[in-house]
N, C-alpha and C. Protein backbone atom coordinates (compact mmCIF):
# COMPACT_ATOMS: atom_id res chain seq x y z
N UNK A 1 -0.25 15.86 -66.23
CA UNK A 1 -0.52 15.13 -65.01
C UNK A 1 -0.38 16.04 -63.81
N UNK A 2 -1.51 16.17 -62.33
CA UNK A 2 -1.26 16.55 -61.49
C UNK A 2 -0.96 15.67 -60.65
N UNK A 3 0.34 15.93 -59.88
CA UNK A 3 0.76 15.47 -58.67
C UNK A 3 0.24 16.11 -57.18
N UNK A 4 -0.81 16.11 -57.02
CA UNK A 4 -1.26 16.95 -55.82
C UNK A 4 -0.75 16.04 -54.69
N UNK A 5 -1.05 14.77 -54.67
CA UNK A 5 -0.60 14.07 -53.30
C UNK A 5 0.48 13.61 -52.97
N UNK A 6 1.61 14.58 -53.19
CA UNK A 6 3.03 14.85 -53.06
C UNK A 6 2.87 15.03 -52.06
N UNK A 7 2.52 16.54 -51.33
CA UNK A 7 2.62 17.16 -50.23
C UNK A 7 1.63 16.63 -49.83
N UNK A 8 0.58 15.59 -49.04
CA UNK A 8 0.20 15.35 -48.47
C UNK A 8 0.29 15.53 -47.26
N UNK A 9 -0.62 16.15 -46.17
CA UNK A 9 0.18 15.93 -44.97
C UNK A 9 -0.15 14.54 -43.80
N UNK A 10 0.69 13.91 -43.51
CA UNK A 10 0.46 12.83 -43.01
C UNK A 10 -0.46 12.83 -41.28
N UNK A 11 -1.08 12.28 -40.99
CA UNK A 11 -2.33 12.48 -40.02
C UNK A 11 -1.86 11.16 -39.36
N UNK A 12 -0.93 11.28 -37.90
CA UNK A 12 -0.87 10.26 -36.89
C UNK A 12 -1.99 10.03 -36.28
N UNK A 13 -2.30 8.45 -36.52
CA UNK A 13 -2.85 7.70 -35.80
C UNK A 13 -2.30 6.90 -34.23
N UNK A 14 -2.87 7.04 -33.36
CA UNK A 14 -2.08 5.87 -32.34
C UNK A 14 -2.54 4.41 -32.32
N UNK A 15 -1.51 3.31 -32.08
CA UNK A 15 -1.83 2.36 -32.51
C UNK A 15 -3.14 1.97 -31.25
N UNK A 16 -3.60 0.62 -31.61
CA UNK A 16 -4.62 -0.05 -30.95
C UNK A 16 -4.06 -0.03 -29.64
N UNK A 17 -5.11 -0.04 -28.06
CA UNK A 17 -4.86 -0.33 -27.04
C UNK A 17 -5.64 -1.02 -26.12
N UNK A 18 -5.31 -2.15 -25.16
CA UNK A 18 -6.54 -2.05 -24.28
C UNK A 18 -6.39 -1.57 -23.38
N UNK A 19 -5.28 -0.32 -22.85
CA UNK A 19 -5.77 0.52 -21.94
C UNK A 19 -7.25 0.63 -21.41
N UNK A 20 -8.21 1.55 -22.61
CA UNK A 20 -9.21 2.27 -22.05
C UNK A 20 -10.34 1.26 -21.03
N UNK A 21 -10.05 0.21 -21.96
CA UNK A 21 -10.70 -0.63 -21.82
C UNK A 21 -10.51 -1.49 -20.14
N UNK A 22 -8.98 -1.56 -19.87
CA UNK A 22 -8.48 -1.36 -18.48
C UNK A 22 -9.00 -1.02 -17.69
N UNK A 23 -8.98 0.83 -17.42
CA UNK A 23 -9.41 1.72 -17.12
C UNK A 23 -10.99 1.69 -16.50
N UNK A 24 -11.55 1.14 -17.86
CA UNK A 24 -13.29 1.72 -17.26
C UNK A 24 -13.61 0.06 -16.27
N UNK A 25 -12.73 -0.61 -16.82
CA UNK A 25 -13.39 -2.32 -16.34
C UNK A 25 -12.62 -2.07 -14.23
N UNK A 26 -11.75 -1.54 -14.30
CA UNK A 26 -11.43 -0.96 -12.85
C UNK A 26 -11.91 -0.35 -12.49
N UNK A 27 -12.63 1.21 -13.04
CA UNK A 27 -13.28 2.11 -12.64
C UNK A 27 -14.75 1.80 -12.01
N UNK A 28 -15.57 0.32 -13.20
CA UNK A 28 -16.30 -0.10 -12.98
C UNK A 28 -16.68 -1.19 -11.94
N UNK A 29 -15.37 -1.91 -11.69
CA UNK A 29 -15.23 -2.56 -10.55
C UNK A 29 -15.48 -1.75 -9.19
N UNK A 30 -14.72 -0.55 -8.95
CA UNK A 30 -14.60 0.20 -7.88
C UNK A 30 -16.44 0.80 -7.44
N UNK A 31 -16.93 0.67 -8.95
CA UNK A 31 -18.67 0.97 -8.51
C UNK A 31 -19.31 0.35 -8.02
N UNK A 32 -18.94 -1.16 -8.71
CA UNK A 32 -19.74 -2.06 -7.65
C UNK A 32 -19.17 -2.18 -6.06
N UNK A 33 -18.36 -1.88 -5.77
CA UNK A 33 -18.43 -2.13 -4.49
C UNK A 33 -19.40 -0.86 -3.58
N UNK A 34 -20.03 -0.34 -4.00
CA UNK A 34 -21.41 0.85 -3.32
C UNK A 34 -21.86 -0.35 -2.76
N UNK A 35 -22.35 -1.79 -3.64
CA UNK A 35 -23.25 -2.77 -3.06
C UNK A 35 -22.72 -3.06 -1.79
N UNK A 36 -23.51 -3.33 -0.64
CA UNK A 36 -23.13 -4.03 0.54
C UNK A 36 -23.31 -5.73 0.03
N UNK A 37 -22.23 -6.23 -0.10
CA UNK A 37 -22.30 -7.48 -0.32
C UNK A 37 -20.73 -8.06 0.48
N UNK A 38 -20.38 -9.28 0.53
CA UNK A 38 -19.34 -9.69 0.59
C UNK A 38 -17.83 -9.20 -0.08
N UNK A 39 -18.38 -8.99 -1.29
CA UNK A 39 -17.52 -8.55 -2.35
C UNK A 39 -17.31 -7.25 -2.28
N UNK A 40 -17.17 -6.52 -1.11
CA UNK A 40 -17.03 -5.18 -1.23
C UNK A 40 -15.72 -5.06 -1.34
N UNK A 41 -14.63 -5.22 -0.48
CA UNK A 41 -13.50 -5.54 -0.04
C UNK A 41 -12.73 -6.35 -1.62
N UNK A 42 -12.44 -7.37 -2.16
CA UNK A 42 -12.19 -7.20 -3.17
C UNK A 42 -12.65 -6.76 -4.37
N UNK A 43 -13.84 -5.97 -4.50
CA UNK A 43 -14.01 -5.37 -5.86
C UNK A 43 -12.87 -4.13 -5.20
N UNK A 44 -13.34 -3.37 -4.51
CA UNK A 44 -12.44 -1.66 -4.33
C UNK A 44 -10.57 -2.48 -4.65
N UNK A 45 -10.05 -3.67 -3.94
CA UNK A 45 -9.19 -3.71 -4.17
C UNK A 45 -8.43 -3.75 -5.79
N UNK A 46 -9.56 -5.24 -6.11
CA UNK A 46 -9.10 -4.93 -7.65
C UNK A 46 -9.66 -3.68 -8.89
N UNK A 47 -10.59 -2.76 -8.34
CA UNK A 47 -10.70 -2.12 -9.16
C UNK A 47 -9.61 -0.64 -8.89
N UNK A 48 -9.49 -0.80 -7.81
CA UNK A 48 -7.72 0.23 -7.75
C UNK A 48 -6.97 -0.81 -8.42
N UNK A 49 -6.49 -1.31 -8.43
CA UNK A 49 -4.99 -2.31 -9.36
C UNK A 49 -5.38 -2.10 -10.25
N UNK A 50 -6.85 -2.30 -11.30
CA UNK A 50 -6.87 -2.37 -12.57
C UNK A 50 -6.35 -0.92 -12.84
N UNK A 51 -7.29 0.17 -12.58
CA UNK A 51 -7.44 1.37 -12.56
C UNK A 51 -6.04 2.00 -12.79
N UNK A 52 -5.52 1.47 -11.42
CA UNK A 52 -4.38 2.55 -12.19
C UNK A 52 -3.09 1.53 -13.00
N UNK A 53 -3.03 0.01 -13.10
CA UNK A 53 -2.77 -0.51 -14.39
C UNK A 53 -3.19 0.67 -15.77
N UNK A 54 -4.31 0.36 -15.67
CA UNK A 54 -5.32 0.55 -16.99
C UNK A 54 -4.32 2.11 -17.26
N UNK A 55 -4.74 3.28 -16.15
CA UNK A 55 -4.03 4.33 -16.39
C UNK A 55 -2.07 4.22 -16.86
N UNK A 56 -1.69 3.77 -16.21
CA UNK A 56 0.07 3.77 -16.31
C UNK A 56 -0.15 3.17 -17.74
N UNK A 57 -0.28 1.78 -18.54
CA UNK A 57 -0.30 1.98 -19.18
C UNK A 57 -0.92 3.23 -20.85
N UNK A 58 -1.64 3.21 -20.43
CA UNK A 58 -2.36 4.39 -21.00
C UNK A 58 -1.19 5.68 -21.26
N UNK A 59 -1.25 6.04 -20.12
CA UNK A 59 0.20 7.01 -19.94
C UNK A 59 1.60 6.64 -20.82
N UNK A 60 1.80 5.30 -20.24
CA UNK A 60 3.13 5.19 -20.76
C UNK A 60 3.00 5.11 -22.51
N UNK A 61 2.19 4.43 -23.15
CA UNK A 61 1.80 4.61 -24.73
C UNK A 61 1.79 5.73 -25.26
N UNK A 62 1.29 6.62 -24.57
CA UNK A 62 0.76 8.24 -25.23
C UNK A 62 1.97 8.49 -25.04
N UNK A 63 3.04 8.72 -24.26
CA UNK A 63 4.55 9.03 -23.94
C UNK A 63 5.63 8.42 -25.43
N UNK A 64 5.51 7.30 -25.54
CA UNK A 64 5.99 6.19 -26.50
C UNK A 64 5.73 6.75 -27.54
N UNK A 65 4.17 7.09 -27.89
CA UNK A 65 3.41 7.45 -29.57
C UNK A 65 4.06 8.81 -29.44
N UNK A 66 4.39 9.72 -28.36
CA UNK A 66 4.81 11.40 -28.52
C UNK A 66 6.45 10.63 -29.04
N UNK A 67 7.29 10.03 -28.16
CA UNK A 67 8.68 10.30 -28.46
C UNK A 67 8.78 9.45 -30.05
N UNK A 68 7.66 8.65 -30.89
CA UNK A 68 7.79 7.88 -31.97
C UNK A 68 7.51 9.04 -32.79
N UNK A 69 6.81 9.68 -32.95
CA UNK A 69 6.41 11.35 -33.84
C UNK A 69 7.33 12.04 -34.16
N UNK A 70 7.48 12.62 -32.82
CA UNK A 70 9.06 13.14 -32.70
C UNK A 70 10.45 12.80 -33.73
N UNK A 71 10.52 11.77 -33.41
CA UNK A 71 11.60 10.53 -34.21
C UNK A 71 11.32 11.24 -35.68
N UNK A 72 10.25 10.35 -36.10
CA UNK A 72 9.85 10.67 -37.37
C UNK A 72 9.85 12.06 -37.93
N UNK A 73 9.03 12.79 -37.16
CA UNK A 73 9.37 14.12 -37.68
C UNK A 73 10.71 14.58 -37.72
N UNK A 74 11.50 14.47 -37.15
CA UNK A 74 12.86 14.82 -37.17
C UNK A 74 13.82 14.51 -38.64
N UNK A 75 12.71 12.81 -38.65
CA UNK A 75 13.80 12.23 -39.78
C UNK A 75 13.62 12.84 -41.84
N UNK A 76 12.34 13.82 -41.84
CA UNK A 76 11.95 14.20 -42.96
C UNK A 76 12.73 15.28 -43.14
């Protein structure tokens, strides 16, 4: 019998997010306001809040998934 997938090496995934998804729906907000419409004034507002929502979280996960690796790797 070969045991080859002993040493496997394990390949981190990060879990699911809706960051990105955050991110572009703010980013995309902040475009529409180019239109001269009424809505200029709150799209730019809420597409800064989403935006950098969308980002901080984003940030803070990738921070979380580095110090969870870490952990783990330590513990083998």
């Amino acid at each position: 019998m070969n045991h080859t997938n002993e040493h496997e090496e394990h390949i981190h995934m990060p879990a699911p997010s809706l960051s990105p998804l955050l991110l572009a729906a703010g980013m995309c907000l902040m475009g529409f306001s180019i239109a001269p419409t009424i809505f200029r004034v709150p799209f730019i507002v809420l597409g800064v809040l989403l935006t950098g929502y969308g980002l901080y979280t984003w940030i803070y996960d990738e921070v979380r998934n580095a110090a969870d690796v870490e952990d783990s790797g330590a513990a083998h």
